[in-house]
Each structure stands twice: as C-alpha cells, then as structure tokens.
PDB file of N, CA and C in Angstrom:
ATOM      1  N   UNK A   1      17.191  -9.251  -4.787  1.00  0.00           N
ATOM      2  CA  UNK A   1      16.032  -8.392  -4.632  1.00  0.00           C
ATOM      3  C   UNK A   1      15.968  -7.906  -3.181  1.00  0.00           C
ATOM      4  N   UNK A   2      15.728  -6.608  -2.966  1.00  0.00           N
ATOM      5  CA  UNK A   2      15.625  -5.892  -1.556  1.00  0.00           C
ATOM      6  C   UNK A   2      14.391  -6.463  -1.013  1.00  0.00           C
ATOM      7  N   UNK A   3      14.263  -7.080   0.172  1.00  0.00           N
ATOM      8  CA  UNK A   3      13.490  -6.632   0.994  1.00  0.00           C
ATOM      9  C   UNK A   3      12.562  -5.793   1.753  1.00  0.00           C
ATOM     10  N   UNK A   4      11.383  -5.655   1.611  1.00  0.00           N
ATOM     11  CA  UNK A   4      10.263  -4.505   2.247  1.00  0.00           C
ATOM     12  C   UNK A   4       9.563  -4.744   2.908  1.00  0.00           C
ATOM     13  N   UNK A   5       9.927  -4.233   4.147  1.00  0.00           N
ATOM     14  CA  UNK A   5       8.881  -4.532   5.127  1.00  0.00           C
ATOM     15  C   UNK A   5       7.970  -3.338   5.757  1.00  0.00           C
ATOM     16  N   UNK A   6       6.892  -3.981   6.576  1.00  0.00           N
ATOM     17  CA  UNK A   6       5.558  -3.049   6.688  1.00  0.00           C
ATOM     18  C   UNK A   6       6.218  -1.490   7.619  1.00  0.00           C
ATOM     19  N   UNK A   7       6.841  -1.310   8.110  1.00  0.00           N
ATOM     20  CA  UNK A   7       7.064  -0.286   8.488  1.00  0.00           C
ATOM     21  C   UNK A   7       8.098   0.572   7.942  1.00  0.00           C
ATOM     22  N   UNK A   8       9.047   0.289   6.582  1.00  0.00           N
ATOM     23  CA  UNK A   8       9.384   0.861   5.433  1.00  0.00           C
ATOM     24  C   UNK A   8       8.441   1.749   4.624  1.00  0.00           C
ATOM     25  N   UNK A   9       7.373   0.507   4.541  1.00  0.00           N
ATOM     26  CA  UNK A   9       6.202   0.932   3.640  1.00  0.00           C
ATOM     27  C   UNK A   9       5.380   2.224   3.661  1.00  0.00           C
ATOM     28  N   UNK A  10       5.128   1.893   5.580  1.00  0.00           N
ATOM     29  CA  UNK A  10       4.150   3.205   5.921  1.00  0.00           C
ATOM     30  C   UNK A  10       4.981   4.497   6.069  1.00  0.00           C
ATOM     31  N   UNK A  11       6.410   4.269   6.710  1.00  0.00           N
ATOM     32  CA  UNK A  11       7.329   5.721   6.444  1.00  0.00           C
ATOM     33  C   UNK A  11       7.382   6.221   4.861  1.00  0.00           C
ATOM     34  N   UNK A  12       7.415   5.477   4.072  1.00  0.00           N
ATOM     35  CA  UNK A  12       7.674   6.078   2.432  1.00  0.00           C
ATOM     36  C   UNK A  12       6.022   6.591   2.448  1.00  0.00           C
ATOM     37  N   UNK A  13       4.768   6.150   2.647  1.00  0.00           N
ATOM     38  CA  UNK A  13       3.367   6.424   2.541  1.00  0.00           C
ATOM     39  C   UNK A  13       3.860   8.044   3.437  1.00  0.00           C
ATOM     40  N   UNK A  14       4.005   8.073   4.456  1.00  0.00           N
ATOM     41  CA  UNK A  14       3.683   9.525   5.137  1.00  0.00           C
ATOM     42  C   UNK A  14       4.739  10.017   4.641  1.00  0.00           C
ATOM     43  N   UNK A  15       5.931  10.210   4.153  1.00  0.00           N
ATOM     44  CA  UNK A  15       6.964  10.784   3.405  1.00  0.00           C
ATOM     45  C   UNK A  15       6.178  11.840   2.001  1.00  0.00           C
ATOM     46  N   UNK A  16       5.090  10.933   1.753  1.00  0.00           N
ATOM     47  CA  UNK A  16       4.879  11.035   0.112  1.00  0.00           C
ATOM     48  C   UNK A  16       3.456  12.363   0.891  1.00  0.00           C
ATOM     49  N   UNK A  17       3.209  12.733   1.875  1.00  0.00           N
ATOM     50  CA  UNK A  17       1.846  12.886   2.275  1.00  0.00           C
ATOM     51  C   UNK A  17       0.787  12.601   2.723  1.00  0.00           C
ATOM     52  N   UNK A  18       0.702  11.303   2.768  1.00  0.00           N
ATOM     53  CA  UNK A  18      -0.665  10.630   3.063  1.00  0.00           C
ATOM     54  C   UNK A  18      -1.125  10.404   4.554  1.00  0.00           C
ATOM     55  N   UNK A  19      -1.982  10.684   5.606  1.00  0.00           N
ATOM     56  CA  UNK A  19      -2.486  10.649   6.542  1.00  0.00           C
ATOM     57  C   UNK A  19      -3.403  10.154   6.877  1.00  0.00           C
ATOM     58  N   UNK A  20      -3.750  10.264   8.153  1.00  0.00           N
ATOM     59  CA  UNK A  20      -4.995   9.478   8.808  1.00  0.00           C
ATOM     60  C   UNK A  20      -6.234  10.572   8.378  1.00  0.00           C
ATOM     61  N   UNK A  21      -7.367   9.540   7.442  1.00  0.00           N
ATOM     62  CA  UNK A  21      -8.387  10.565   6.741  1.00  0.00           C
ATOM     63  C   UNK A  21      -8.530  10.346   5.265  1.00  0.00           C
ATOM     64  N   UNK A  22      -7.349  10.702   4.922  1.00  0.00           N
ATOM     65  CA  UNK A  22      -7.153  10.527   3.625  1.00  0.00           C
ATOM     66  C   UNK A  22      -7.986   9.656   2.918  1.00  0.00           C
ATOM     67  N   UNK A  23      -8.379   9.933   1.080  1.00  0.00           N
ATOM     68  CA  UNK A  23      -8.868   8.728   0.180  1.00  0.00           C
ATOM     69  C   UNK A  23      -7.699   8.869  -0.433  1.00  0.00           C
ATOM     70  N   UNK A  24      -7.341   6.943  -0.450  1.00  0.00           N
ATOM     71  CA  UNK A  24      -6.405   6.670  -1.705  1.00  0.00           C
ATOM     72  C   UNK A  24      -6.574   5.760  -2.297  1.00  0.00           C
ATOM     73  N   UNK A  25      -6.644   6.100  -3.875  1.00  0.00           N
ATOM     74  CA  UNK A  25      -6.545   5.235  -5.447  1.00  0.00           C
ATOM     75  C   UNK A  25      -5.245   4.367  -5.048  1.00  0.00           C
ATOM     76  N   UNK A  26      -4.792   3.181  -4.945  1.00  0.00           N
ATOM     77  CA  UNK A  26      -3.587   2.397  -5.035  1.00  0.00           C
ATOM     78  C   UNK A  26      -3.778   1.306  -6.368  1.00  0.00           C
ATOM     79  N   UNK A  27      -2.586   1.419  -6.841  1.00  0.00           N
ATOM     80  CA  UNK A  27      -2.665   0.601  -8.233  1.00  0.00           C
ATOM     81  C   UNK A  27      -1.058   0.446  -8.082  1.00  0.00           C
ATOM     82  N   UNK A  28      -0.587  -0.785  -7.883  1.00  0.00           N
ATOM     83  CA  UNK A  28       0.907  -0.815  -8.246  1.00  0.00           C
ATOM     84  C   UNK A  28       0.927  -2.348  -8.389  1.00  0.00           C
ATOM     85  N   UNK A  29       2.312  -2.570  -8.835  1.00  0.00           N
ATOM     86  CA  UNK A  29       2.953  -4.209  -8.539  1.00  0.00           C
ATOM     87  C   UNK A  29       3.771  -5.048  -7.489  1.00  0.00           C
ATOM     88  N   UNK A  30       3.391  -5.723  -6.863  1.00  0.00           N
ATOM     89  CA  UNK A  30       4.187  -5.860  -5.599  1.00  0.00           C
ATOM     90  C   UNK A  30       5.535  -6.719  -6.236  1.00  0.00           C
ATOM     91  N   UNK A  31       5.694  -7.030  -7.540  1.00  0.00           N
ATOM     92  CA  UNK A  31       7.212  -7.071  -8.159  1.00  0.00           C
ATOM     93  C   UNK A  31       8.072  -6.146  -8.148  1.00  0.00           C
ATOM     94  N   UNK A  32       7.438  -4.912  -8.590  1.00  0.00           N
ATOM     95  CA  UNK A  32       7.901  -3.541  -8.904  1.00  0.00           C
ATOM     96  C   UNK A  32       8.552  -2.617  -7.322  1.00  0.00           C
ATOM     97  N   UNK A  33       7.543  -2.986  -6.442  1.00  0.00           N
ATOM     98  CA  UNK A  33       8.397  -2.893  -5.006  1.00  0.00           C
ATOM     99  C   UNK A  33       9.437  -3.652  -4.446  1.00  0.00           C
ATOM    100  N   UNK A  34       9.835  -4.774  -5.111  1.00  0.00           N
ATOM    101  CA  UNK A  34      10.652  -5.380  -4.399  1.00  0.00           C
ATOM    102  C   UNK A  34      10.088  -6.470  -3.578  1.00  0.00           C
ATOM    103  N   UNK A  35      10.823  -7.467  -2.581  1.00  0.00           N
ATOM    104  CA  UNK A  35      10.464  -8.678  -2.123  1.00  0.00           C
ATOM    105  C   UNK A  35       9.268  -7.881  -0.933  1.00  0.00           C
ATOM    106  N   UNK A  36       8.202  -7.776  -1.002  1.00  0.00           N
ATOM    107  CA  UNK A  36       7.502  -7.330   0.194  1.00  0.00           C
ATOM    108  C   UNK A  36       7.282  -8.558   1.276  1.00  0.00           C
ATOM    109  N   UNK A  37       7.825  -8.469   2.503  1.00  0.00           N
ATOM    110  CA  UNK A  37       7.885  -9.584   3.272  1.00  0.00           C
ATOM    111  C   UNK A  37       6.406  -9.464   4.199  1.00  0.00           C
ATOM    112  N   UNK A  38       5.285 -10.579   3.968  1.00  0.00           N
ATOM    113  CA  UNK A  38       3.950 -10.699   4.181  1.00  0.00           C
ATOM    114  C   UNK A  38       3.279 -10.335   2.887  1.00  0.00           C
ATOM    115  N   UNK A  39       3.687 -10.201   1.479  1.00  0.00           N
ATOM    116  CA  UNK A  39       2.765  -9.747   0.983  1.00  0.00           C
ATOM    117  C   UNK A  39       2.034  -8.669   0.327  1.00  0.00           C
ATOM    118  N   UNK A  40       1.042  -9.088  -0.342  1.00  0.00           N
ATOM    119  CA  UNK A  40       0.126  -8.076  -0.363  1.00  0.00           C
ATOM    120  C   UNK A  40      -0.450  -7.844   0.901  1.00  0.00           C
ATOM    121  N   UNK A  41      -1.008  -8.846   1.615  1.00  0.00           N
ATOM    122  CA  UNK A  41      -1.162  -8.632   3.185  1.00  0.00           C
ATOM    123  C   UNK A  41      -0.459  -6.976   4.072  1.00  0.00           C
ATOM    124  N   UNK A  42       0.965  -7.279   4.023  1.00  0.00           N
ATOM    125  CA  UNK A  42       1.572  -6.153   4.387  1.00  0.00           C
ATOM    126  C   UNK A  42       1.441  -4.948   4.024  1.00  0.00           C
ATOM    127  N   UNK A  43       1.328  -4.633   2.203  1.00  0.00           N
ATOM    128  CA  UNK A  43       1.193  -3.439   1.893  1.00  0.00           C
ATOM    129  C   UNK A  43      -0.826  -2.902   2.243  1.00  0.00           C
ATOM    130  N   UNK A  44      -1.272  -3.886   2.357  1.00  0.00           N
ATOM    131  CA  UNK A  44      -2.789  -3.671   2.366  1.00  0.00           C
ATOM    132  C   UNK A  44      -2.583  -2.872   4.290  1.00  0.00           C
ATOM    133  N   UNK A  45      -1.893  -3.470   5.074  1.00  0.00           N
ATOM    134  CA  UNK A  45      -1.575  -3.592   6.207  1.00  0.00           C
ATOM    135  C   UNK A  45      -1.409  -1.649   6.741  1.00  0.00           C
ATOM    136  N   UNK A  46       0.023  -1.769   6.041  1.00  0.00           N
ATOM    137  CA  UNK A  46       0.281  -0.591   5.872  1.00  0.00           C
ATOM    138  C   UNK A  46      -0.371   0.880   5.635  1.00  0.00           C
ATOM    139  N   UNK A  47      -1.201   0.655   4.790  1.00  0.00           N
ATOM    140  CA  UNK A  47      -2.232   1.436   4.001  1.00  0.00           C
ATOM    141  C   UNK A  47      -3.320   1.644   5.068  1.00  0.00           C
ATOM    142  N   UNK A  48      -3.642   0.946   5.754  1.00  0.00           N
ATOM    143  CA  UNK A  48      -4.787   0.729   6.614  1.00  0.00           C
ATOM    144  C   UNK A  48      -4.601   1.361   7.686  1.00  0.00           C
ATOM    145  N   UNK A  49      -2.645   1.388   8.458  1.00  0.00           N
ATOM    146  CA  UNK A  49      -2.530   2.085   9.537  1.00  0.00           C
ATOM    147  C   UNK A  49      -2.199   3.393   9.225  1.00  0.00           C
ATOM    148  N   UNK A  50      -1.721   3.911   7.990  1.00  0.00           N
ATOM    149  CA  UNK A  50      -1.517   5.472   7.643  1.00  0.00           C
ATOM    150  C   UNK A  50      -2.588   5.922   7.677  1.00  0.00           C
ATOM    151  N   UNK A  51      -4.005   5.612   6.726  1.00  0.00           N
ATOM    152  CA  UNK A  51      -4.969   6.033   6.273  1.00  0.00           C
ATOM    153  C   UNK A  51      -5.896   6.188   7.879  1.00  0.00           C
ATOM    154  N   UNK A  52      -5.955   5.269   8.530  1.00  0.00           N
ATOM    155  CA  UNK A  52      -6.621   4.999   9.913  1.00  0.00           C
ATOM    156  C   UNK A  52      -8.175   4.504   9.757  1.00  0.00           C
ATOM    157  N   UNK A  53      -9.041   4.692  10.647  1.00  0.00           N
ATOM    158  CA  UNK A  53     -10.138   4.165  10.316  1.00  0.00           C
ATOM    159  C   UNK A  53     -10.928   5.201   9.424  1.00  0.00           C
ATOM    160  N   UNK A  54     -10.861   6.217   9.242  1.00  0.00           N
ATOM    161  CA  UNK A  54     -11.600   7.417   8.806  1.00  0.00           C
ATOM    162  C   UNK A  54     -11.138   7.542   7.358  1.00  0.00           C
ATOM    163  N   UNK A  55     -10.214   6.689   6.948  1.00  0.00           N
ATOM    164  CA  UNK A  55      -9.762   6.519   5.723  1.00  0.00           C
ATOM    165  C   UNK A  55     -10.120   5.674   4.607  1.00  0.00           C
ATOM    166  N   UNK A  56      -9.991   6.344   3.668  1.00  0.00           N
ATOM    167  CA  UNK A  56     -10.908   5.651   2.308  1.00  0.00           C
ATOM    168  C   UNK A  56      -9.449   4.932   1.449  1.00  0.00           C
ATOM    169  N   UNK A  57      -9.739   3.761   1.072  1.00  0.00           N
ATOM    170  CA  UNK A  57      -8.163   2.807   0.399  1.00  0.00           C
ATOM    171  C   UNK A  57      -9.837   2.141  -1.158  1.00  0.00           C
ATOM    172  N   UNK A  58      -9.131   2.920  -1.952  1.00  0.00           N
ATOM    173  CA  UNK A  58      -9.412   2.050  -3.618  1.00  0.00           C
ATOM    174  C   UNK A  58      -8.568   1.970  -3.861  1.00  0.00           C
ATOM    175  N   UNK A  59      -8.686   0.325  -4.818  1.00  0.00           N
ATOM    176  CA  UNK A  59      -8.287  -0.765  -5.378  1.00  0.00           C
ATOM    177  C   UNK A  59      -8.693  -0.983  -6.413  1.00  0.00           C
ATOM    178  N   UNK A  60      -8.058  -0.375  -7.990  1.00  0.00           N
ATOM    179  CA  UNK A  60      -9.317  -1.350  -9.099  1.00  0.00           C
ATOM    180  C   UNK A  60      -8.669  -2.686  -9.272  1.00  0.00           C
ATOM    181  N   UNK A  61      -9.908  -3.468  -9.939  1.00  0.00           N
ATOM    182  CA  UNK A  61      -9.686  -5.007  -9.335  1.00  0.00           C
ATOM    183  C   UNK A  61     -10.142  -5.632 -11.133  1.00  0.00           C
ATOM    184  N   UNK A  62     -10.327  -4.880 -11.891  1.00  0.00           N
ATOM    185  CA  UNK A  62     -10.526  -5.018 -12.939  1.00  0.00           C
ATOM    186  C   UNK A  62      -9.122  -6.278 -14.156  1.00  0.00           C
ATOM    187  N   UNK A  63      -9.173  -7.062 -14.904  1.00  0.00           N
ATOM    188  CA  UNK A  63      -8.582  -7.425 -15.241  1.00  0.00           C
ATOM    189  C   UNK A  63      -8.213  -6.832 -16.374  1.00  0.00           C
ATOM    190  N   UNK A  64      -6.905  -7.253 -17.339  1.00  0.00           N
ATOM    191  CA  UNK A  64      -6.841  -6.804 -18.523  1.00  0.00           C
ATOM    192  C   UNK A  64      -6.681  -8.263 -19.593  1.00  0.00           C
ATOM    193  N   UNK A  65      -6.592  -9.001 -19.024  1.00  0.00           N
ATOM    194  CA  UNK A  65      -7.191 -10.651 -20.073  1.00  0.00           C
ATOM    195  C   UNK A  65      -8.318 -11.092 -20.261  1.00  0.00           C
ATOM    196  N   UNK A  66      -8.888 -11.315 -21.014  1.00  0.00           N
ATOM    197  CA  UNK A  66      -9.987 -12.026 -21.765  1.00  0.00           C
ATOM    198  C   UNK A  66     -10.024 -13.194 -20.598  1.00  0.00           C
TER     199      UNK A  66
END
C-alpha cells in the first residue's frame, strides 16, 4: 500500500481547485486513499491549510448501522 502524506494531500486538494475561502463537503475513506501517514489527523490537517481560516470544511458524521 502507497503511502500519503500531508503535503501530497494538499498539492492533489489545489490541483483539483480548492483554495483559501472555499466551502467543502468531504466524504471519503482513508482506506480508499491509501496508507495516510498521521491519519485522519493529516487529511483533516491538510484541508484546514488549503481551505485557510476563512474556510468552511463539512463532514457528514451520520452512520449507516443500526
């Protein structure tokens, strides 16, 4: 399994568009990315320095099990 680390993360984030300001919906699997090294920590990390302080980050947190 590849390795991902936090400054991979935020180059693929501004690659895709996303800037300081921005609102972003995030919904993914941190399996589906690969070994993320720190975490969810890291990708939360990441998200936080693209977006900046003026930036809006949702999360649904909703389950799908009983």
């Amino acid at each position: 399994m590849r390795v991902i680390l936090k400054e991979e993360i935020v180059q693929k984030l501004r690659e895709v568009g996303l800037e300081k300001g921005d609102a972003v919906m995030v919904h993914t699997s941190l399996k589906r990315m690969g070994y993320v090294c720190g975490g969810a920590q890291t990708v939360i990390e990441a998200l936080m320095e693209v977006v900046g302080e003026n930036g809006t980050i949702m999360m649904p947190t909703q389950s799908w099990k009983r």
